[in-house]
PDB file of N, CA and C in Angstrom:
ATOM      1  N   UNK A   1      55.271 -48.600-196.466  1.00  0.00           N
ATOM      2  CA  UNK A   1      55.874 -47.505-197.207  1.00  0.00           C
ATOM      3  C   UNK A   1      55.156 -46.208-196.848  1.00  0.00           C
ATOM      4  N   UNK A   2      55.813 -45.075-196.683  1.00  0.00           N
ATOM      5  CA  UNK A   2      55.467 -43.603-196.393  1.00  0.00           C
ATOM      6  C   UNK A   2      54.843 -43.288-197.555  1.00  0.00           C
ATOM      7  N   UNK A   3      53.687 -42.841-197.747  1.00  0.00           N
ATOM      8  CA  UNK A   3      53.374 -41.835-199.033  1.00  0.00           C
ATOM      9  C   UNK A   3      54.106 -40.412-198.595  1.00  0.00           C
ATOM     10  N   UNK A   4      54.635 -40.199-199.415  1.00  0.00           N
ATOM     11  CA  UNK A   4      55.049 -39.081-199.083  1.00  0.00           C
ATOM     12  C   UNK A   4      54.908 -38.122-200.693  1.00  0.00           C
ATOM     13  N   UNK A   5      53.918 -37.102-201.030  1.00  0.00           N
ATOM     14  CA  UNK A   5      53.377 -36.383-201.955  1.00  0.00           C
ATOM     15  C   UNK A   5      53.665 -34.885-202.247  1.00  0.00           C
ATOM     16  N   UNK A   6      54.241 -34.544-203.598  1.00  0.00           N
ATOM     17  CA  UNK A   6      54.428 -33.179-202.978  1.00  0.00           C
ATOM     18  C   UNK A   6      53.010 -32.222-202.956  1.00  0.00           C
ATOM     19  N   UNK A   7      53.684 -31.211-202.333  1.00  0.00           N
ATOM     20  CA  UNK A   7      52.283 -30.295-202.263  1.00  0.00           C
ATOM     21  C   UNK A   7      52.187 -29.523-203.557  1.00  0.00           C
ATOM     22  N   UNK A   8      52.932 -30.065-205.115  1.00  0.00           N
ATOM     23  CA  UNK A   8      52.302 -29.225-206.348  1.00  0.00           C
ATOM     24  C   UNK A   8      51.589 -30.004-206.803  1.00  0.00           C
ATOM     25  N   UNK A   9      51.136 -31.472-206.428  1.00  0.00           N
ATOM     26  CA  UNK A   9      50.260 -32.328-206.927  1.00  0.00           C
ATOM     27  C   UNK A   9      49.295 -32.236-206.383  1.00  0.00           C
ATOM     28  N   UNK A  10      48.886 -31.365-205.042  1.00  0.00           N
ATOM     29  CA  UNK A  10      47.897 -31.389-204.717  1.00  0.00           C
ATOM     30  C   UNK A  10      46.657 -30.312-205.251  1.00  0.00           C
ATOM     31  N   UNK A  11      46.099 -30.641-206.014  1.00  0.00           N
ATOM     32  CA  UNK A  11      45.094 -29.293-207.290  1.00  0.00           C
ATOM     33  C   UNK A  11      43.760 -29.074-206.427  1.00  0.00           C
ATOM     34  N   UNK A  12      43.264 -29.778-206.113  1.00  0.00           N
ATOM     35  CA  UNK A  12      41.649 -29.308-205.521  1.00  0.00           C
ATOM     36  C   UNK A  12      41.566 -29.883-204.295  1.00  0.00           C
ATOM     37  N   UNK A  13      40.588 -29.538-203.493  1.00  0.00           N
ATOM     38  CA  UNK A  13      40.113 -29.834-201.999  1.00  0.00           C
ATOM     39  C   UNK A  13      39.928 -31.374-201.959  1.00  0.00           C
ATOM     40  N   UNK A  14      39.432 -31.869-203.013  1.00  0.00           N
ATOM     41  CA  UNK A  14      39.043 -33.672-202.851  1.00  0.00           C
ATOM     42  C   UNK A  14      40.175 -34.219-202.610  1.00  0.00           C
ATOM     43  N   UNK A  15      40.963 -34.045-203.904  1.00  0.00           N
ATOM     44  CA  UNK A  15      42.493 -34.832-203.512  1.00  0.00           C
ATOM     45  C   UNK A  15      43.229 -34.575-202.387  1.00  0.00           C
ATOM     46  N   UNK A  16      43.080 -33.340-202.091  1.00  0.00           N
ATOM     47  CA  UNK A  16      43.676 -32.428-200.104  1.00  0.00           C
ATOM     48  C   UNK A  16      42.966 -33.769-199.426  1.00  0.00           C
ATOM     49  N   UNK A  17      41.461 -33.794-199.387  1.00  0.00           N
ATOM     50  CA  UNK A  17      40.548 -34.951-198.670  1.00  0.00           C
ATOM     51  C   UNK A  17      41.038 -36.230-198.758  1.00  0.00           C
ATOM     52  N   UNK A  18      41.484 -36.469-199.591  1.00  0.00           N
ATOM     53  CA  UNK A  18      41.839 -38.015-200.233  1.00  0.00           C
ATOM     54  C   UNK A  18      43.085 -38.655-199.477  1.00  0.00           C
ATOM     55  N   UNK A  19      43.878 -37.257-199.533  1.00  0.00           N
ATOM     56  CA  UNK A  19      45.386 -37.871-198.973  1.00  0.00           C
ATOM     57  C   UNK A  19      45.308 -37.020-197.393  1.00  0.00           C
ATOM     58  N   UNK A  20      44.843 -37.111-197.136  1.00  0.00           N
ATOM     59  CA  UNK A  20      44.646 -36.731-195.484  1.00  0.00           C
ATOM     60  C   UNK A  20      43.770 -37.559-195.350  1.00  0.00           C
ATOM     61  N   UNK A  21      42.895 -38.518-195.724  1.00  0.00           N
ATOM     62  CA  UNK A  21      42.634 -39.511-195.245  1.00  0.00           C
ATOM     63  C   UNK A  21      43.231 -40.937-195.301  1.00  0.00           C
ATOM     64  N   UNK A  22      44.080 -40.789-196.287  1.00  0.00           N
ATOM     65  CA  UNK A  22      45.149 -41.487-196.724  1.00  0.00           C
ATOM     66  C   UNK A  22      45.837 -41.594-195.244  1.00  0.00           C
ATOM     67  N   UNK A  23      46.581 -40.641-195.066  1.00  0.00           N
ATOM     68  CA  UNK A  23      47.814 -40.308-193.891  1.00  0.00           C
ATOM     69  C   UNK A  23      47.080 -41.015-192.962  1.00  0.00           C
ATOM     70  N   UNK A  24      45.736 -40.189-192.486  1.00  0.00           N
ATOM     71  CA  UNK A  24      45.125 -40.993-190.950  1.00  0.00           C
ATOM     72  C   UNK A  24      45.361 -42.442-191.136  1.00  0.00           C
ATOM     73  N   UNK A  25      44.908 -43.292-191.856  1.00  0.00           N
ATOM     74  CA  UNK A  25      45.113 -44.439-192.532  1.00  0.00           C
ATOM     75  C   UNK A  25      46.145 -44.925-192.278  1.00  0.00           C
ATOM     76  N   UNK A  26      47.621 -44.046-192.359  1.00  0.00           N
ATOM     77  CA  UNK A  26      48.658 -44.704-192.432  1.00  0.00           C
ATOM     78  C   UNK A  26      49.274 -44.379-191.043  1.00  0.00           C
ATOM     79  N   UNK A  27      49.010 -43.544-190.267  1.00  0.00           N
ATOM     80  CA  UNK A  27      49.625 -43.523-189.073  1.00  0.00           C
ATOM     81  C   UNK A  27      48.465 -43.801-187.944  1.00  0.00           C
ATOM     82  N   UNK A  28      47.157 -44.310-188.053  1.00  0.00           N
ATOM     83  CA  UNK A  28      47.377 -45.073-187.160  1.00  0.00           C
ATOM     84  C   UNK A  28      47.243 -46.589-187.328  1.00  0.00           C
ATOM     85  N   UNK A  29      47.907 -47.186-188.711  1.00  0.00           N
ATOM     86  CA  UNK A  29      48.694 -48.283-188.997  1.00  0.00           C
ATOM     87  C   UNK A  29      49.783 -48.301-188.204  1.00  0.00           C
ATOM     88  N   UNK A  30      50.854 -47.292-188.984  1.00  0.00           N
ATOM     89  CA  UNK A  30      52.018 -46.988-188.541  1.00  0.00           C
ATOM     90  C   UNK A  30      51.937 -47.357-186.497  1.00  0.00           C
ATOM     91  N   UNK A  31      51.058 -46.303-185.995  1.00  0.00           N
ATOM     92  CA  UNK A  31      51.204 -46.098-184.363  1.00  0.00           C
ATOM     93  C   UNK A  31      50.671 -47.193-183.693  1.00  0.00           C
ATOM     94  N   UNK A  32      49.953 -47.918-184.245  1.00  0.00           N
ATOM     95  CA  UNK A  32      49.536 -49.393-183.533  1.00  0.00           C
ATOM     96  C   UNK A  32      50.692 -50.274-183.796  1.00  0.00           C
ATOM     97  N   UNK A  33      51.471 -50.239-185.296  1.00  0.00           N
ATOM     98  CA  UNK A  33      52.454 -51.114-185.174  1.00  0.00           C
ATOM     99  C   UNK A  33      53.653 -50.944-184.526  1.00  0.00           C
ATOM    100  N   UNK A  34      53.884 -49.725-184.630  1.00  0.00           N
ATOM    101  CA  UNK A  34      55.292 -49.622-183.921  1.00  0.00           C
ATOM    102  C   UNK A  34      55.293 -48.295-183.108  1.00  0.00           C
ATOM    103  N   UNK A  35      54.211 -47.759-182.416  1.00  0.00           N
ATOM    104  CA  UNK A  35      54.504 -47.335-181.389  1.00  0.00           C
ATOM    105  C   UNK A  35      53.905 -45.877-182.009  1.00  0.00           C
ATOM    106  N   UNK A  36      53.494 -45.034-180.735  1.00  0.00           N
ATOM    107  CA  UNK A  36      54.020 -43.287-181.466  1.00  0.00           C
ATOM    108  C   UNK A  36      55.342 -42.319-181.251  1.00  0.00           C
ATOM    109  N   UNK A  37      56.106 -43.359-180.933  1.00  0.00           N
ATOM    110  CA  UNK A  37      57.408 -42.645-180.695  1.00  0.00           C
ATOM    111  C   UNK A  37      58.375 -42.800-181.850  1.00  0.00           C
ATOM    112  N   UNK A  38      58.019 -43.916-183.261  1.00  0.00           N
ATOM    113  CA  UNK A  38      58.965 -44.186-183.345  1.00  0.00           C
ATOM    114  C   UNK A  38      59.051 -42.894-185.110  1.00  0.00           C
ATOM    115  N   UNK A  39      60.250 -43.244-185.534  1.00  0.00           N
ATOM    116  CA  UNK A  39      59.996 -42.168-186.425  1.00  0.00           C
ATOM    117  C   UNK A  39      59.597 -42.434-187.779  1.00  0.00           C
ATOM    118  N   UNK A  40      58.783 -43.214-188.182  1.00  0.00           N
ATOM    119  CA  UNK A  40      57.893 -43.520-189.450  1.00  0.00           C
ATOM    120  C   UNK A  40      56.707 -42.849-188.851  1.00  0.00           C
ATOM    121  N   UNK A  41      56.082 -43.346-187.821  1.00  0.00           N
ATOM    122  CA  UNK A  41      54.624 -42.596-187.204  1.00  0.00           C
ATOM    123  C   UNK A  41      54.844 -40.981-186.903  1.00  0.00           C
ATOM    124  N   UNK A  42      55.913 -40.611-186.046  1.00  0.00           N
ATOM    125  CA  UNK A  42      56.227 -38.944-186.504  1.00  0.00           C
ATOM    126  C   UNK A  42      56.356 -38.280-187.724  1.00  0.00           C
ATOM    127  N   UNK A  43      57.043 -38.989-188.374  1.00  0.00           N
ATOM    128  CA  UNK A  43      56.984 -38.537-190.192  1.00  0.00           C
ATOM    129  C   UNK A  43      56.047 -38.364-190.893  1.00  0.00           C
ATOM    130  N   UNK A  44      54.919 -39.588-190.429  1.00  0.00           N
ATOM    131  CA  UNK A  44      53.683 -39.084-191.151  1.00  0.00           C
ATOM    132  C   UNK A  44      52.617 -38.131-190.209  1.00  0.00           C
ATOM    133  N   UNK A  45      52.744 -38.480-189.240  1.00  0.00           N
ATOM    134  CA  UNK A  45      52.316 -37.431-188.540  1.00  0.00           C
ATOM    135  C   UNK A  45      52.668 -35.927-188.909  1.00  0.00           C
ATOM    136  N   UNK A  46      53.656 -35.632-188.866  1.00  0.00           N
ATOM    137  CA  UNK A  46      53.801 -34.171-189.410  1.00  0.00           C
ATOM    138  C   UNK A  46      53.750 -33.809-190.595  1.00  0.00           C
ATOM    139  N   UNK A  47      53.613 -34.717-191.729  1.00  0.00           N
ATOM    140  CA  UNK A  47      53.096 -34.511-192.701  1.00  0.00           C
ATOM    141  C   UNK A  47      51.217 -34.837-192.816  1.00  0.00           C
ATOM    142  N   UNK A  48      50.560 -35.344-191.916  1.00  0.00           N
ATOM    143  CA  UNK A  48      49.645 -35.118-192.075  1.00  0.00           C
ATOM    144  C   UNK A  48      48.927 -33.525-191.464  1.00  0.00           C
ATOM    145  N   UNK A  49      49.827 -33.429-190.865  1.00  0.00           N
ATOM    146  CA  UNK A  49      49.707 -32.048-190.147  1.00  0.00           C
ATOM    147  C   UNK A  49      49.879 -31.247-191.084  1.00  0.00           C
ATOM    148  N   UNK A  50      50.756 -30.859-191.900  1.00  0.00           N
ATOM    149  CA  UNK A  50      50.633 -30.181-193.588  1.00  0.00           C
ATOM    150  C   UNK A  50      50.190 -30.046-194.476  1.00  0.00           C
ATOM    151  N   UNK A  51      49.410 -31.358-194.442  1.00  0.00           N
ATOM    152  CA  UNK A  51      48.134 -31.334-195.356  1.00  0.00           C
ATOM    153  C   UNK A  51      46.930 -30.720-194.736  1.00  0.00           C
ATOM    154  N   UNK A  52      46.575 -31.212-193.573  1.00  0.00           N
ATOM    155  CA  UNK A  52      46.015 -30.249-192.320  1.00  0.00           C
ATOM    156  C   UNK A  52      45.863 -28.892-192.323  1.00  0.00           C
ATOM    157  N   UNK A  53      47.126 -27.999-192.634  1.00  0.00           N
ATOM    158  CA  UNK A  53      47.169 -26.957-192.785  1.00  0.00           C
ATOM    159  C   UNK A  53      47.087 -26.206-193.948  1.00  0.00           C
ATOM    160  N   UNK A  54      47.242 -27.208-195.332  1.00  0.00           N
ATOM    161  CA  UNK A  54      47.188 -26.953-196.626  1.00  0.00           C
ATOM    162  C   UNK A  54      45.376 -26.321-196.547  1.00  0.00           C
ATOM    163  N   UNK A  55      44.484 -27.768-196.199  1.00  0.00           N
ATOM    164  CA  UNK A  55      43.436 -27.961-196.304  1.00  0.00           C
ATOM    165  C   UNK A  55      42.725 -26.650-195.824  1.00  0.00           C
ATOM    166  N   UNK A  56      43.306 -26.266-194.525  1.00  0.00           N
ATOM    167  CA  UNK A  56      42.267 -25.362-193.871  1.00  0.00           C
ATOM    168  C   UNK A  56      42.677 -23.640-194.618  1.00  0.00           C
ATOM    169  N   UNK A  57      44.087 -23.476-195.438  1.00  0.00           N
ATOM    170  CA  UNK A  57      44.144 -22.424-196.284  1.00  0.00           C
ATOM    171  C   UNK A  57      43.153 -22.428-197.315  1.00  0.00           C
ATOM    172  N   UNK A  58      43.266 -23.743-197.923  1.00  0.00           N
ATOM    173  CA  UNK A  58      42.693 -23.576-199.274  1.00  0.00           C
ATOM    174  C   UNK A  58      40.637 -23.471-198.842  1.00  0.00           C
ATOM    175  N   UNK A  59      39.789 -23.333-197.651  1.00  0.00           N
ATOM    176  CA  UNK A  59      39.480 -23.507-197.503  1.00  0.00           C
ATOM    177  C   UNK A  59      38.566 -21.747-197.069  1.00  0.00           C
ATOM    178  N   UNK A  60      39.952 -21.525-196.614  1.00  0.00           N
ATOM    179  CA  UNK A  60      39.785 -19.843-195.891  1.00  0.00           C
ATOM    180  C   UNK A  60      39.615 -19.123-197.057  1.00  0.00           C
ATOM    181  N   UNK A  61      40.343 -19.719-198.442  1.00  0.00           N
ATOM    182  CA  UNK A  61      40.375 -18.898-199.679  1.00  0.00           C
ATOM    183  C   UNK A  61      38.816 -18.644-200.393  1.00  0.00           C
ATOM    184  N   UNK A  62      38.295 -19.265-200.310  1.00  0.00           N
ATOM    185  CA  UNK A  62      36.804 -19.578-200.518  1.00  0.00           C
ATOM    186  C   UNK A  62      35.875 -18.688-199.685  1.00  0.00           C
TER     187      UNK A  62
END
């Protein structure tokens, strides 16, 4: 299953930490099982990429 989270649940930097380590977790599950082409491993891939980018705003804000 995709976690898929919105970004108003995300409140502080730990939980940002938590579920971006989450994602790594799940895609390269996802990319060992079925490939990196297929589109569960892109899906989370670009959503880990969003959290990625969440992380490094909330980060600059500081």
């Amino acid at each position: 299953m995709i976690m898929v989270l919105s970004r108003m649940n995300i409140e502080n930097v730990c939980e940002l930490m938590d579920t971006i380590d989450s994602l790594k977790i799940q895609l390269l599950k996802y990319g060992i099982e079925k490939g990196l082409d297929d589109p569960n491993t892109i899906q989370i891939s670009e959503l880990l990429d969003t959290y990625i980018v969440m992380y490094q705003k909330k980060l600059a804000q500081k």
